[in-house]
C-alpha atoms as a PDB file:
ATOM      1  CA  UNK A   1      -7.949  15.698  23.461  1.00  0.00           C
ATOM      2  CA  UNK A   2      -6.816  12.835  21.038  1.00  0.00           C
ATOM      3  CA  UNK A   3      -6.700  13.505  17.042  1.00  0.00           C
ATOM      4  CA  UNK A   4      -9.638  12.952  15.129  1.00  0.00           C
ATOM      5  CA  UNK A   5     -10.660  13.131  11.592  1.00  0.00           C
ATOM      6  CA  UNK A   6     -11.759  15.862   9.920  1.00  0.00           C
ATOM      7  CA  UNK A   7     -12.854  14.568   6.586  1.00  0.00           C
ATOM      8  CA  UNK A   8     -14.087  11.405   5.651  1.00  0.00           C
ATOM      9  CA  UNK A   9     -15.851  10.309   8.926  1.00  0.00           C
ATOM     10  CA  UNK A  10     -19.183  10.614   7.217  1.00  0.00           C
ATOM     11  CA  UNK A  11     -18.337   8.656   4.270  1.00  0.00           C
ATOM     12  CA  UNK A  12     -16.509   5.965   6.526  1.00  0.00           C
ATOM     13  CA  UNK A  13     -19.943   5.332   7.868  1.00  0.00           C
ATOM     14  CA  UNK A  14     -21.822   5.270   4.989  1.00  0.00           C
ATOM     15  CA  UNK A  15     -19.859   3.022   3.105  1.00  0.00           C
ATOM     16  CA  UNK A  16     -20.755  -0.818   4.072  1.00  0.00           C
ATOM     17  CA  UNK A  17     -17.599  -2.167   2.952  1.00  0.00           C
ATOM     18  CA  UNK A  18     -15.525  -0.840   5.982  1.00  0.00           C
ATOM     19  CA  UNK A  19     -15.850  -3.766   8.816  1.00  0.00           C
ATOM     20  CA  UNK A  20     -13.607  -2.757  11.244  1.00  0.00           C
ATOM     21  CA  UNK A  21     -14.473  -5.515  13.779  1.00  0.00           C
ATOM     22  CA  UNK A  22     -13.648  -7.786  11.875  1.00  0.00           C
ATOM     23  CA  UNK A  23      -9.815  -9.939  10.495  1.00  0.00           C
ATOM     24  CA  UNK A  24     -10.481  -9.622   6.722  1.00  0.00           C
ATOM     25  CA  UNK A  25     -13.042  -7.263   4.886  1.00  0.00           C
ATOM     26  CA  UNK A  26     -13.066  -5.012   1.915  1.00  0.00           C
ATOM     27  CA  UNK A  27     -11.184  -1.922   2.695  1.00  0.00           C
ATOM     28  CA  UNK A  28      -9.980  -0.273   6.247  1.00  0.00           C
ATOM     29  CA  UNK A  29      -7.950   2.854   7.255  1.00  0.00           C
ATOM     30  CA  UNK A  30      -4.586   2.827   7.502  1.00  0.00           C
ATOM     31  CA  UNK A  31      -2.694   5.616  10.014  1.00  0.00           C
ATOM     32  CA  UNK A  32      -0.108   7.485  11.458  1.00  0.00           C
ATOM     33  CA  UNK A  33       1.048  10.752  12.789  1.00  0.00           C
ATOM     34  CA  UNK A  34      -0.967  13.661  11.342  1.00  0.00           C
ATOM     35  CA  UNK A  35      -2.494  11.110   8.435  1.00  0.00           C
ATOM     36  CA  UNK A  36      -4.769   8.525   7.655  1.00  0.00           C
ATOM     37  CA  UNK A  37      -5.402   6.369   4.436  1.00  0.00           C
ATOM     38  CA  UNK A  38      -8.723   4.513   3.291  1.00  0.00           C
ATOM     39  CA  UNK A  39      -8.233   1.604   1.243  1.00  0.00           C
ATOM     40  CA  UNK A  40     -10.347  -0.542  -0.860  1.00  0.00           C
ATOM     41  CA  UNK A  41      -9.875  -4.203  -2.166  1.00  0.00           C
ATOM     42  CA  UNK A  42     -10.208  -5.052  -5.650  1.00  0.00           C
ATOM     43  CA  UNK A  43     -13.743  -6.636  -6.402  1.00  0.00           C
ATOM     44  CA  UNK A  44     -13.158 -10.921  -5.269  1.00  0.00           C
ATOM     45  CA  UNK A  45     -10.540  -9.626  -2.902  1.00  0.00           C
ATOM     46  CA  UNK A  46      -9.697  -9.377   0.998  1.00  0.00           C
ATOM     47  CA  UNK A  47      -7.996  -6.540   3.362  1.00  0.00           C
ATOM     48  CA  UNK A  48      -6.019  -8.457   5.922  1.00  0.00           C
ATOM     49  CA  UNK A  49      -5.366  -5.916   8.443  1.00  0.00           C
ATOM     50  CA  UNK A  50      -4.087  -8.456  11.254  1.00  0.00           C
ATOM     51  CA  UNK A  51      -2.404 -11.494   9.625  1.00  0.00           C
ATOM     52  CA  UNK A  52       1.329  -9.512   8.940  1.00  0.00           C
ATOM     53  CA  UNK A  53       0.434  -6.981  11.746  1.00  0.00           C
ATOM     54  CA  UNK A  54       2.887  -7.938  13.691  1.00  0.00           C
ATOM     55  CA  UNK A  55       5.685  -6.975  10.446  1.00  0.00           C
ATOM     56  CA  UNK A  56       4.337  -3.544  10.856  1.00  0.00           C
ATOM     57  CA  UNK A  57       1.751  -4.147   7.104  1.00  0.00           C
ATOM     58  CA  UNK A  58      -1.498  -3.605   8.260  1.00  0.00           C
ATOM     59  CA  UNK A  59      -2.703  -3.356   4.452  1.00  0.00           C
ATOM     60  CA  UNK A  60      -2.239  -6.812   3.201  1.00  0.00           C
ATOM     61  CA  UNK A  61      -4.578  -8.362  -0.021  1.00  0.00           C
ATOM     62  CA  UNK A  62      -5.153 -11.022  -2.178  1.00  0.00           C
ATOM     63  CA  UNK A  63      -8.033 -12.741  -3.381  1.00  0.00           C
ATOM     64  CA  UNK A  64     -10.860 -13.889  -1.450  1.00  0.00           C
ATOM     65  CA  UNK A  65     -10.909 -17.521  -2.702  1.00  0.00           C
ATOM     66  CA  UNK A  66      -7.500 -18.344  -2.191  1.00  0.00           C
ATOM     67  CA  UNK A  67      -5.484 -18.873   1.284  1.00  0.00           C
ATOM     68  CA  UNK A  68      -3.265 -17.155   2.565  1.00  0.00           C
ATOM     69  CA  UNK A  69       0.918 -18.392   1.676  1.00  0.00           C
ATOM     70  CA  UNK A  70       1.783 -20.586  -0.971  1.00  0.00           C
ATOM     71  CA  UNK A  71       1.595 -19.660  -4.277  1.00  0.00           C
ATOM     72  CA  UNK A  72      -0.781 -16.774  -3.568  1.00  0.00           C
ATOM     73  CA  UNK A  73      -0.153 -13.982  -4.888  1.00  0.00           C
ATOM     74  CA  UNK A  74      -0.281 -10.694  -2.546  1.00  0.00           C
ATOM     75  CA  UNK A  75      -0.676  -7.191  -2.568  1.00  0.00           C
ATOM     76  CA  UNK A  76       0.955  -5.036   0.433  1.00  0.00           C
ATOM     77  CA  UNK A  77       1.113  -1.879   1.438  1.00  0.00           C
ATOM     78  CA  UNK A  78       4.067  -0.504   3.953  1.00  0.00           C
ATOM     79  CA  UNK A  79       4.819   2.603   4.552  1.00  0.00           C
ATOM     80  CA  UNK A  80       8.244   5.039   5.993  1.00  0.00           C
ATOM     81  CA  UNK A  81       8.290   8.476   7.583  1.00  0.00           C
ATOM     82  CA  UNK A  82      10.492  10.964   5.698  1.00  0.00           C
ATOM     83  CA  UNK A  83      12.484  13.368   6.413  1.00  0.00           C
ATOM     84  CA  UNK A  84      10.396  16.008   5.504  1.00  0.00           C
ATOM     85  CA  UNK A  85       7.228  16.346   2.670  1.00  0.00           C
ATOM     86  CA  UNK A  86       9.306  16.822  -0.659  1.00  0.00           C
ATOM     87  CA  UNK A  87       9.783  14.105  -3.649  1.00  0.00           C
ATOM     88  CA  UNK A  88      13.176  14.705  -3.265  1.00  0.00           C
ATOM     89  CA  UNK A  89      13.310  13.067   0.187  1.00  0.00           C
ATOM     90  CA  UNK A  90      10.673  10.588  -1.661  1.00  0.00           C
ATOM     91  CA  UNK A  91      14.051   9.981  -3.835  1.00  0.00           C
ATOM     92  CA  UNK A  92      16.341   9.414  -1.377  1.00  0.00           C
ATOM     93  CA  UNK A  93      14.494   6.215  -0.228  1.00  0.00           C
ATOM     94  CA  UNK A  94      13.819   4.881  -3.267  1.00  0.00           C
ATOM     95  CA  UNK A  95      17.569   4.897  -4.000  1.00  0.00           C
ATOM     96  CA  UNK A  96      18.219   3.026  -0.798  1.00  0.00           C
ATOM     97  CA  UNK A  97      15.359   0.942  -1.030  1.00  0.00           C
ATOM     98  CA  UNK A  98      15.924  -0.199  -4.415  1.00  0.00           C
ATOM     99  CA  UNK A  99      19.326  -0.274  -4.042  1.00  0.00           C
ATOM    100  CA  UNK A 100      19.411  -2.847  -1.349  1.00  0.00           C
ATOM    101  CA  UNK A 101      17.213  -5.018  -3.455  1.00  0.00           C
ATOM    102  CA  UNK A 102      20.215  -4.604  -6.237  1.00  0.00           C
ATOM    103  CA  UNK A 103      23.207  -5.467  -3.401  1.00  0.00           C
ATOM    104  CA  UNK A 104      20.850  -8.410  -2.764  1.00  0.00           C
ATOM    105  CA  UNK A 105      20.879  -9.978  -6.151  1.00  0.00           C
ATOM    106  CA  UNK A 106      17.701  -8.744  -7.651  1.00  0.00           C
ATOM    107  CA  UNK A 107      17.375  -7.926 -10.951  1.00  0.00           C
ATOM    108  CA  UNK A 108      15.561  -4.068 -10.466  1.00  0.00           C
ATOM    109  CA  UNK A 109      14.283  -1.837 -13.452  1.00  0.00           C
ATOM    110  CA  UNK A 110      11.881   0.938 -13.575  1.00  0.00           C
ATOM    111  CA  UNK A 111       8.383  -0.186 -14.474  1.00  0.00           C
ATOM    112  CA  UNK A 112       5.354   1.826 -15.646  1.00  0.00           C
ATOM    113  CA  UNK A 113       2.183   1.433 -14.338  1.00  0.00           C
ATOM    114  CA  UNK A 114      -0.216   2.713 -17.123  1.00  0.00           C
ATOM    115  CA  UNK A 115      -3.897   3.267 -15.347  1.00  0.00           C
ATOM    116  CA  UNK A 116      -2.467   5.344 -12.271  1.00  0.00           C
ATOM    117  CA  UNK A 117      -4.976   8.168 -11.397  1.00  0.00           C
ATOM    118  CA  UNK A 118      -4.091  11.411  -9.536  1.00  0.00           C
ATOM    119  CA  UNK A 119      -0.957   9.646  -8.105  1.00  0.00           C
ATOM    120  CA  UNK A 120       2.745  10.579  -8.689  1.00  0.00           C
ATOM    121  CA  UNK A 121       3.692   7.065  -8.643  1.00  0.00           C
ATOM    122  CA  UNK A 122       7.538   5.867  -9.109  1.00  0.00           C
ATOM    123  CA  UNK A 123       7.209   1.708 -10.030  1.00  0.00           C
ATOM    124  CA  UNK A 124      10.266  -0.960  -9.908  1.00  0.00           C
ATOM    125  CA  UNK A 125      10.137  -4.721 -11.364  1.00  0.00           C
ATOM    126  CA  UNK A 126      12.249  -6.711  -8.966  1.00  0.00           C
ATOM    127  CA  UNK A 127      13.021 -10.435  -9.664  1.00  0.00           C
ATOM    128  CA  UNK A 128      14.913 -13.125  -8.293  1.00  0.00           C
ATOM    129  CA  UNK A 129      14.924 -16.631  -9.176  1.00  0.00           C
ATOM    130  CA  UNK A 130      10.821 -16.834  -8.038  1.00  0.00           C
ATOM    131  CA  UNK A 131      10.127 -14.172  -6.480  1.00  0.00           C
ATOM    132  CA  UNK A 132       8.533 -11.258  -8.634  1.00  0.00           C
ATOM    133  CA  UNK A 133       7.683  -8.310  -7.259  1.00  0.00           C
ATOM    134  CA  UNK A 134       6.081  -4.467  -8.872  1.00  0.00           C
ATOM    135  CA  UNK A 135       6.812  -2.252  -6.178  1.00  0.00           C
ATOM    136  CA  UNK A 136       4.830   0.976  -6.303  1.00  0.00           C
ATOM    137  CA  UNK A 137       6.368   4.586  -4.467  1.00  0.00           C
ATOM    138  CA  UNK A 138       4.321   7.118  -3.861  1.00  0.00           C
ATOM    139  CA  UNK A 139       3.849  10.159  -1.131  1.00  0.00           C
ATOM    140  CA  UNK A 140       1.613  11.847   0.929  1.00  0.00           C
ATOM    141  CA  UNK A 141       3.352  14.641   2.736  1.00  0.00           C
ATOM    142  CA  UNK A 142       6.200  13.265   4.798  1.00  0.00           C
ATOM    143  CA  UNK A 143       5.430   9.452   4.596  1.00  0.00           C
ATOM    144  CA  UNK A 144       6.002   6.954   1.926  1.00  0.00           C
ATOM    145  CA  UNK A 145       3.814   4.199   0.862  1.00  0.00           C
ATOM    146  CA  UNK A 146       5.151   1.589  -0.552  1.00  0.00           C
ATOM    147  CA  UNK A 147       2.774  -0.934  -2.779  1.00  0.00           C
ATOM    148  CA  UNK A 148       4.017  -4.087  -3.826  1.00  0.00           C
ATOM    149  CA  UNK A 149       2.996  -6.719  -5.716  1.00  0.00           C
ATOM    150  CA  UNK A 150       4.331  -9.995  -5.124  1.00  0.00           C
ATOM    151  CA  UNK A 151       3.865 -13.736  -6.178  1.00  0.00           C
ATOM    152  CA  UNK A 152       6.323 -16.528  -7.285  1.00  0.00           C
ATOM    153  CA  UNK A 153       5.888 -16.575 -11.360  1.00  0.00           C
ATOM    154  CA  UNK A 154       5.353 -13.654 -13.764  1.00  0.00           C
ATOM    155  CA  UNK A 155       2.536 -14.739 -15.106  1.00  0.00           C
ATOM    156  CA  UNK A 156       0.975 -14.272 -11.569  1.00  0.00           C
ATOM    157  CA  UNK A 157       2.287 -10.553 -11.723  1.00  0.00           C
ATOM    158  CA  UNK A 158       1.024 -10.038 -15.204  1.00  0.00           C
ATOM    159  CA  UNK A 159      -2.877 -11.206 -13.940  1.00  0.00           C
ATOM    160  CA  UNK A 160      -2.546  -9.092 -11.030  1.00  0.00           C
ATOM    161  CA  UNK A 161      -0.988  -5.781 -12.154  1.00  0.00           C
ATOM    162  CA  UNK A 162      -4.989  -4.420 -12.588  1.00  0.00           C
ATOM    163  CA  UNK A 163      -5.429  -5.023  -8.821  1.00  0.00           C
ATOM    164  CA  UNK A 164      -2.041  -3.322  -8.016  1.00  0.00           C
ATOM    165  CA  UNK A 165      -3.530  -0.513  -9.733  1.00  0.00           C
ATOM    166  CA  UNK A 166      -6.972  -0.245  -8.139  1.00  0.00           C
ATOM    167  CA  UNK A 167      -5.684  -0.254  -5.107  1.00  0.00           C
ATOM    168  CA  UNK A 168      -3.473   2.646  -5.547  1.00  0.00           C
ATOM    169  CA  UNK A 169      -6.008   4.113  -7.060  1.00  0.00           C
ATOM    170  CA  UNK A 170      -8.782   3.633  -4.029  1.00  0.00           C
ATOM    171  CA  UNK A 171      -6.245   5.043  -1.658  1.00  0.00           C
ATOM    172  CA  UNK A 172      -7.834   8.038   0.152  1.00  0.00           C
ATOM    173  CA  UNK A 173      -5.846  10.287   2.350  1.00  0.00           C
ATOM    174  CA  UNK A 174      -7.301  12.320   4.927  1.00  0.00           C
ATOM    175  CA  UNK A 175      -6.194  14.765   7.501  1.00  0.00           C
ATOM    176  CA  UNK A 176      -5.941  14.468  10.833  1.00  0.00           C
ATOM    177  CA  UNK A 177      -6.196  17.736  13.222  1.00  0.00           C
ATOM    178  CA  UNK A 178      -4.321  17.606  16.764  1.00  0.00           C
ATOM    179  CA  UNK A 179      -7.132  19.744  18.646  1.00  0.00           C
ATOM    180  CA  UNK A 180      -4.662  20.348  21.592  1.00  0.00           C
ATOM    181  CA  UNK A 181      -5.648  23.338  23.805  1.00  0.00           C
ATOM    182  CA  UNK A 182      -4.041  26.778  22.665  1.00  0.00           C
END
């Protein structure tokens, strides 16, 4: 039999905002092996789950009254499997990570995100020419997610850092249970 969810199924169905069916709506569930993440937009904005789909970022945002591309600025989430569940492995690809951002030409330096709840959280400003970025590193056991701000002027990244922050903050992992015959 298939994995299912534990915890969280009831609440996934009370809470109107999840609309699965369709493109764009105001949260969703992201997944992989042995996990699964709800996510909510910030208040005036959009989950994109299908638009950069095909990039593997099923969790992409930005404001409901703007378009997509352009100027606009976004809010992603991506994430990487780890080696195995410890911030030390969490380390490892931050280093590389950051580090090709660095052998790139970006200019990257630690950042601190100040309204984080309940989240270990390690945060990077990375800048070139104009492209800014706040790119957010947390865990949950033995995957990464990686939250990033982006838009093409700081004063863009400076309007949006609240959103950044909510949505870290309204993401809920669950567990998922392999119930595979014994």
């Amino acid at each position: 039999m298939k994995s299912k969810l534990i915890s969280g199924l009831s609440l996934i169905f009370m809470l109107p905002v999840f609309l699965f069916a369709q493109e764009k709506s105001a949260g969703g569930i992201l997944y992989g092996p042995n996990w699964a993440c709800m996510v909510t937009a910030p208040e005036g904005w959009v989950m994109d789950q299908e638009r950069l789909a095909s990039y593997g970022i099923y969790g992409l945002f930005y404001a409901s009254d703007k378009t997509f591309g352009g100027n606009t600025p976004i809010i992603y989430i991506n994430t990487q499997k780890l080696n195995d569940d410890s911030d030390t492995e969490l380390e490892k690809f931050i280093s590389v990570d950051t580090n090709s951002y660095k052998n790139s030409g970006h200019k990257v330096k630690e950042y601190q995100l100040k309204n984080i709840e309940e989240k270990k959280i390690f945060a990077y400003k990375i800048s070139k020419e104009n492209n800014y970025e706040i790119c957010a590193y947390t865990r949950y056991k033995n995957c990464c997610f990686l939250v990033v701000l982006t838009a093409h002027d700081e004063e863009s990244i400076t309007k949006n850092i609240s959103n950044l922050e909510f949505i870290i903050n309204h993401m809920a992992y669950m567990e998922l249970v392999n119930n595979k015959p014994n």
